[in-house]
Protein backbone atom coordinates (compact mmCIF):
# COMPACT_ATOMS: atom_id res chain seq x y z
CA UNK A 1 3.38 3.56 -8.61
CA UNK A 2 4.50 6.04 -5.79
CA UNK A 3 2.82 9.02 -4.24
CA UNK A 4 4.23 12.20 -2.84
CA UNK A 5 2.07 14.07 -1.20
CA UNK A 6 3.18 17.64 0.73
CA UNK A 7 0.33 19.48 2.58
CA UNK A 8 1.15 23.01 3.23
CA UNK A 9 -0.15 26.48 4.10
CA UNK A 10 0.40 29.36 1.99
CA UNK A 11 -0.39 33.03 1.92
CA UNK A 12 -3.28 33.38 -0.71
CA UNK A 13 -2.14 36.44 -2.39
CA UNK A 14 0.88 34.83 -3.39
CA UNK A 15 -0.81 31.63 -5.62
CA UNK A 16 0.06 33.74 -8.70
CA UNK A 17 3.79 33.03 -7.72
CA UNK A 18 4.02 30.13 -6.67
CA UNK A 19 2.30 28.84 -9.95
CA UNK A 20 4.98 30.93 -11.71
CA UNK A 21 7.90 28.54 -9.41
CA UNK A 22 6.04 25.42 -10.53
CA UNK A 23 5.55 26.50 -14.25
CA UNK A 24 9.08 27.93 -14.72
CA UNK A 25 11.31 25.79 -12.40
CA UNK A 26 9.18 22.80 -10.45
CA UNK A 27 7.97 21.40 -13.28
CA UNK A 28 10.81 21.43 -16.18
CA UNK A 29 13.04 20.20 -13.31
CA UNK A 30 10.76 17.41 -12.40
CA UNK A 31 10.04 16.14 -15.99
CA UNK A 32 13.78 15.53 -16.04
CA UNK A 33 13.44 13.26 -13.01
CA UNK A 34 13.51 9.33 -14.07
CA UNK A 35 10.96 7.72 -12.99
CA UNK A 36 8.18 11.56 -12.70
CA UNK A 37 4.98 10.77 -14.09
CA UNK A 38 2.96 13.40 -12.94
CA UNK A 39 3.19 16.91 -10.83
CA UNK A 40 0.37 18.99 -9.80
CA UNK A 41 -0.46 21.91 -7.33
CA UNK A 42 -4.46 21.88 -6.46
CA UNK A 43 -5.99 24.26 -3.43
CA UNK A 44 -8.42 23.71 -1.10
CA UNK A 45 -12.17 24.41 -2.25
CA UNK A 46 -12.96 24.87 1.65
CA UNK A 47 -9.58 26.33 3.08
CA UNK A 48 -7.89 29.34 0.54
CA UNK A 49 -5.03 28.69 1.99
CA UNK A 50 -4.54 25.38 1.83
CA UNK A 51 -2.53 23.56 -1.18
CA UNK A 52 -1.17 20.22 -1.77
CA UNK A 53 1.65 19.08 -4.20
CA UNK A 54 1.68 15.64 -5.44
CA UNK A 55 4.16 14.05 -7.93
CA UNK A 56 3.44 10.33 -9.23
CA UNK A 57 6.80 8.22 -9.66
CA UNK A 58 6.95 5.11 -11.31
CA UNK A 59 8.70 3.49 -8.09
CA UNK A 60 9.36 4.20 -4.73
CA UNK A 61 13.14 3.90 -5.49
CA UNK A 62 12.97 6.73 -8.07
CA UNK A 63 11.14 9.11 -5.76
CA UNK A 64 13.68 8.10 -3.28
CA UNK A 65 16.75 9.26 -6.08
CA UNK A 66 14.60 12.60 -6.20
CA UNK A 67 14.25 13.01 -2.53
CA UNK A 68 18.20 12.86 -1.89
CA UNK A 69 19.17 15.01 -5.07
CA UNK A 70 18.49 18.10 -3.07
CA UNK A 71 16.26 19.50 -5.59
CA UNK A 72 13.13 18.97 -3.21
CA UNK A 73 14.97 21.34 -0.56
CA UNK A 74 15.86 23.66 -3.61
CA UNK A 75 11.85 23.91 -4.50
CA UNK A 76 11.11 24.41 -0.78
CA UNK A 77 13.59 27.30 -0.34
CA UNK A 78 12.24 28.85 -3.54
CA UNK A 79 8.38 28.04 -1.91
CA UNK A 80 8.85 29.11 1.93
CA UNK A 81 8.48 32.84 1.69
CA UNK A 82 5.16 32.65 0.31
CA UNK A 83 4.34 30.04 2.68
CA UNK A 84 1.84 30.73 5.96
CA UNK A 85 3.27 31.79 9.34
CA UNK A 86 1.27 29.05 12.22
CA UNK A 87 -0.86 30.22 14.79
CA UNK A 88 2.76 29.39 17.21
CA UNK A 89 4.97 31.99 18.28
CA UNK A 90 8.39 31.51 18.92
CA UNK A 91 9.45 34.13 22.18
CA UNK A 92 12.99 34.65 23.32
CA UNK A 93 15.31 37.88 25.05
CA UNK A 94 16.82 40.13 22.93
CA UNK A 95 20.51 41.92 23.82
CA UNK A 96 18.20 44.52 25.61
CA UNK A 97 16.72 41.41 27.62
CA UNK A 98 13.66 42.26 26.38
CA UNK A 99 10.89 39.78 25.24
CA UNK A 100 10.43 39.50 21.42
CA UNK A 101 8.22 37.62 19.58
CA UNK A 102 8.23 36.31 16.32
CA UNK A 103 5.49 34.19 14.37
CA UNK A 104 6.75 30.36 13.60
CA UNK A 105 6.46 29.38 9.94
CA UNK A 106 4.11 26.75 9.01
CA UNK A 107 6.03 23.74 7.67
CA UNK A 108 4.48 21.67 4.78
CA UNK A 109 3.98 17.73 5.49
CA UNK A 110 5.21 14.91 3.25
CA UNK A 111 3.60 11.94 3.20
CA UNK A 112 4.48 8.69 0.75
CA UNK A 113 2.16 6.80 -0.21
CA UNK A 114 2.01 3.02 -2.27
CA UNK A 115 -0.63 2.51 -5.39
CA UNK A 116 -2.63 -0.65 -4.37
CA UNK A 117 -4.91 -0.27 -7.32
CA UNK A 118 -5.02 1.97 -10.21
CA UNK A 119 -6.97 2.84 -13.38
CA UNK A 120 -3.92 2.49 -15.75
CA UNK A 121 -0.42 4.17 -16.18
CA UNK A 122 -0.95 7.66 -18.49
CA UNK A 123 -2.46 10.28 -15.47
CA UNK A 124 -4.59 11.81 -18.43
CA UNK A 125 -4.79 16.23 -17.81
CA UNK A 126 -6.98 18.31 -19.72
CA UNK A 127 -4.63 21.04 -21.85
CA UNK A 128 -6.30 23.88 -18.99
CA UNK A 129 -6.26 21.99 -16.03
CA UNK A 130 -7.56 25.18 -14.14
CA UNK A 131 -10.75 24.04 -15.57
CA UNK A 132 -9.96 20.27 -13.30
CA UNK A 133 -10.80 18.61 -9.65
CA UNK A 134 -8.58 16.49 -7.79
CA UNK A 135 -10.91 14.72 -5.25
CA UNK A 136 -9.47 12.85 -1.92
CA UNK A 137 -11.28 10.42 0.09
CA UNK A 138 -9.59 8.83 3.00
CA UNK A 139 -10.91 5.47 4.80
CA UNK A 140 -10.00 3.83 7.57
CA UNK A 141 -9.44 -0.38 6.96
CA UNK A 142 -9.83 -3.32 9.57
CA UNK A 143 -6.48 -4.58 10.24
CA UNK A 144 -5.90 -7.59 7.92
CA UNK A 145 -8.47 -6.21 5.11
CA UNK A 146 -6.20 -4.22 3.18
CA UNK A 147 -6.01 -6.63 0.94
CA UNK A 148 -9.44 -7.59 0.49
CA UNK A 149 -10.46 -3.89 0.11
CA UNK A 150 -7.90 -3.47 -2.64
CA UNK A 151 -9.17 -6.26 -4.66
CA UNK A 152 -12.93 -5.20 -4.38
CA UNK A 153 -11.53 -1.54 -5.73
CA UNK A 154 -9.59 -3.25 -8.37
CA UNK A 155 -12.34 -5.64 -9.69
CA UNK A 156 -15.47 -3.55 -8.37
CA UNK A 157 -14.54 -0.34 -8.12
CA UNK A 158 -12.47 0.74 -10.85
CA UNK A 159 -14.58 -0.26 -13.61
CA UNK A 160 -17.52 1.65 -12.35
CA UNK A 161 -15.61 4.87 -12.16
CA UNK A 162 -14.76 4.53 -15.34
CA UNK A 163 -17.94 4.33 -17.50
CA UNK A 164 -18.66 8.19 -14.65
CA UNK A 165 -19.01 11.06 -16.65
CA UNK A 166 -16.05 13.37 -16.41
CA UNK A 167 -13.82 10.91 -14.50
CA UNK A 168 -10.45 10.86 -16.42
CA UNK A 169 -8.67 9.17 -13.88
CA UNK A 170 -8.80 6.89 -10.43
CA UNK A 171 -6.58 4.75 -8.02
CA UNK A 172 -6.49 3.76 -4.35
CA UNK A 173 -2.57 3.84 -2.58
CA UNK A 174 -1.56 2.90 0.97
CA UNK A 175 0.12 5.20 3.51
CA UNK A 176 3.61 3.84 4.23
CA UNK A 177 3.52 5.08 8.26
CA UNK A 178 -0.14 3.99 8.52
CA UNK A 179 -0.99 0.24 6.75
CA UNK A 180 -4.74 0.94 7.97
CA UNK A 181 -5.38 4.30 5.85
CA UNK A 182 -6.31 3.87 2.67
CA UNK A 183 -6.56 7.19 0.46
CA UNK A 184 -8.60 7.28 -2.65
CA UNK A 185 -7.79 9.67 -5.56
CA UNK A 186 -9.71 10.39 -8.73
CA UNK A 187 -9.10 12.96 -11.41
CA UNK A 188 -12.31 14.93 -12.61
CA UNK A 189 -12.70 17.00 -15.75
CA UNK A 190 -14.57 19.14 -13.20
CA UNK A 191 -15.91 19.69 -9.73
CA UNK A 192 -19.83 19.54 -11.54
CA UNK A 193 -18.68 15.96 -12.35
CA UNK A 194 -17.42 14.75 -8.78
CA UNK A 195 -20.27 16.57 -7.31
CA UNK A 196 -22.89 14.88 -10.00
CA UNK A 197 -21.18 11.38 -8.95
CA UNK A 198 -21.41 11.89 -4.94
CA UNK A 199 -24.48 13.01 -5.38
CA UNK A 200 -26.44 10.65 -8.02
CA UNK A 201 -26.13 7.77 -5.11
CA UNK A 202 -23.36 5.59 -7.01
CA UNK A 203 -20.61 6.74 -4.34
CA UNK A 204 -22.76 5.31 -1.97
CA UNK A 205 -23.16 1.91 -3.61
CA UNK A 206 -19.83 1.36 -4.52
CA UNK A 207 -18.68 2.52 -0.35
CA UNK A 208 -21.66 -0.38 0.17
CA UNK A 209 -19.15 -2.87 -1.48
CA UNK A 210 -16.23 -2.26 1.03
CA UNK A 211 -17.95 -1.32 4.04
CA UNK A 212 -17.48 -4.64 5.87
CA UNK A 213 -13.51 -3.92 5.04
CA UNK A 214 -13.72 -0.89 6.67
CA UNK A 215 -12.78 -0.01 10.50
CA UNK A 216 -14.25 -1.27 13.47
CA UNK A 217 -14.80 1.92 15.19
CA UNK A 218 -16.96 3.03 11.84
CA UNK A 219 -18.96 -0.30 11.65
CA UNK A 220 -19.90 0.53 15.31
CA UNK A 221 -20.63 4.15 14.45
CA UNK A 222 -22.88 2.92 11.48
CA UNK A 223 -24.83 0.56 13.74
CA UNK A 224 -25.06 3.01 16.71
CA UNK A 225 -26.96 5.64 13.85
CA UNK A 226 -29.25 2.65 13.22
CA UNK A 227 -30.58 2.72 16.13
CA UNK A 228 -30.50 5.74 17.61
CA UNK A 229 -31.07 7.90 14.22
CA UNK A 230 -28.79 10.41 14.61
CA UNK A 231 -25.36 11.33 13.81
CA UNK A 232 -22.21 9.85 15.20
CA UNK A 233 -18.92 10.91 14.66
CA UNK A 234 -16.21 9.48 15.05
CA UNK A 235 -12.21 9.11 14.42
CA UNK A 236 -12.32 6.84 11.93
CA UNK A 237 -14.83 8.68 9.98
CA UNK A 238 -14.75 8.83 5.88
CA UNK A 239 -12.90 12.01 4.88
CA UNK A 240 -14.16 13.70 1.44
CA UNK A 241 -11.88 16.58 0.23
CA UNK A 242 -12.25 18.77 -3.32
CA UNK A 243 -9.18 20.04 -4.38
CA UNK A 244 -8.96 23.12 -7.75
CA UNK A 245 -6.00 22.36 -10.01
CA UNK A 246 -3.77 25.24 -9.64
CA UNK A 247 -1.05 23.54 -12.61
CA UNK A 248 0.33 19.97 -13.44
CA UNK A 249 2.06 18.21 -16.13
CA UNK A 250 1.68 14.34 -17.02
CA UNK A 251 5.29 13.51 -18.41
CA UNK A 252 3.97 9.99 -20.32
């Protein structure tokens, strides 16, 4: 399985139209695609103007066939007005030779990304996924125990998530431009749920399985908070994100 992922900025008023694009156009259109599992728009529980678009394919070859049929520029074009301006500024001389300046447009950030593990092939979404959390945790690996780490998640890991209340679904993929990052995805009937399972001390036990895997600059970090007692932090650090479901649709 393949993972598109596209990180952008958008203006928070607007979310009532983009949904509308996605409903109307993004997803019909997609569901077409060979090879679409799943598409979904979630937002930011921290940043209101953050959102994130991810599509499941079956391959990398058929997201490929969708990323040179145009339609992914098509979306964008439809997308970019309601999309952020950044905090750049783009100056140049008018006719006049006067200055003029003009705010830069955020541009949203594809990433790909391989399955290394997952819980099994239907993505299962609740008829209102409004109601549903996407939660993202990112990890850095040792060089070399990419492999390792993906067969504790597979045999360890997997199973445990799914006897956790409200956890519908879970895998682990690999970022194609970075073979050390390892980004961890599970599906939750609701943020309660992800919040209960962080919280009840079973995230921590299962991170206790993999930890060796995990980067050398973080094993150092954990040891330096040994023994000093406080807080490190580092590069390399664990990243937890909660994400709202704004709309999706699981095509099989």
């Amino acid at each position: 399985m393949h993972l598109r992922l596209i990180q952008s900025k958008f203006k928070p008023q607007y979310l009532p139209i983009i949904r509308r694009i996605y409903d109307t156009k993004i997803i019909p259109e997609l569901k077409k695609m060979p090879g679409c599992l799943c598409v979904c728009l979630v937002k930011s529980d921290f940043h209101q103007d953050e959102g994130i678009s991810l599509s499941l394919w079956d391959s990398q070859e058929h997201a490929e066939a969708y990323a040179k049929s145009g339609l992914y520029e098509k979306f964008l074009s439809e997308i970019k007005p309601y999309l952020s301006d950044s905090s750049e500024w783009k100056i140049h001389l008018s006719e006049e030779l006067t200055l003029e300046y003009q705010p830069v447009q955020e541009e949203p950030v594809l990433k790909a990304y391989t399955t290394l593990a997952q819980d099994h092939d239907k993505i299962p979404l609740k008829e209102d996924v409004s109601l549903m959390c996407v939660r993202i945790l990112s990890l850095k690996i040792q060089t070399g125990k990419m492999d390792e780490f993906n067969k504790i998640y597979d045999e360890t890991i997997l199973p445990a998530l799914n006897k956790v209340k409200g956890c519908r679904y879970a895998f682990v993929t690999g970022n194609a431009e970075d073979p050390d990052e390892a980004l961890c995805l599970t599906l939750w009937d609701s943020k309660q749920d992800a919040i209960q399972f962080e919280s009840s001390g079973l995230f921590d036990q299962l991170i206790d399985q993999v930890r060796h895997t995990l980067s050398a600059l973080f094993q150092w970090k954990m040891g330096l908070e040994k023994d000093s007692s406080q807080k490190v932090v580092t590069s390399d650090d664990m990243s937890v994100k909660y994400y709202k479901m704004v709309t999706g649709k699981s095509f099989k």
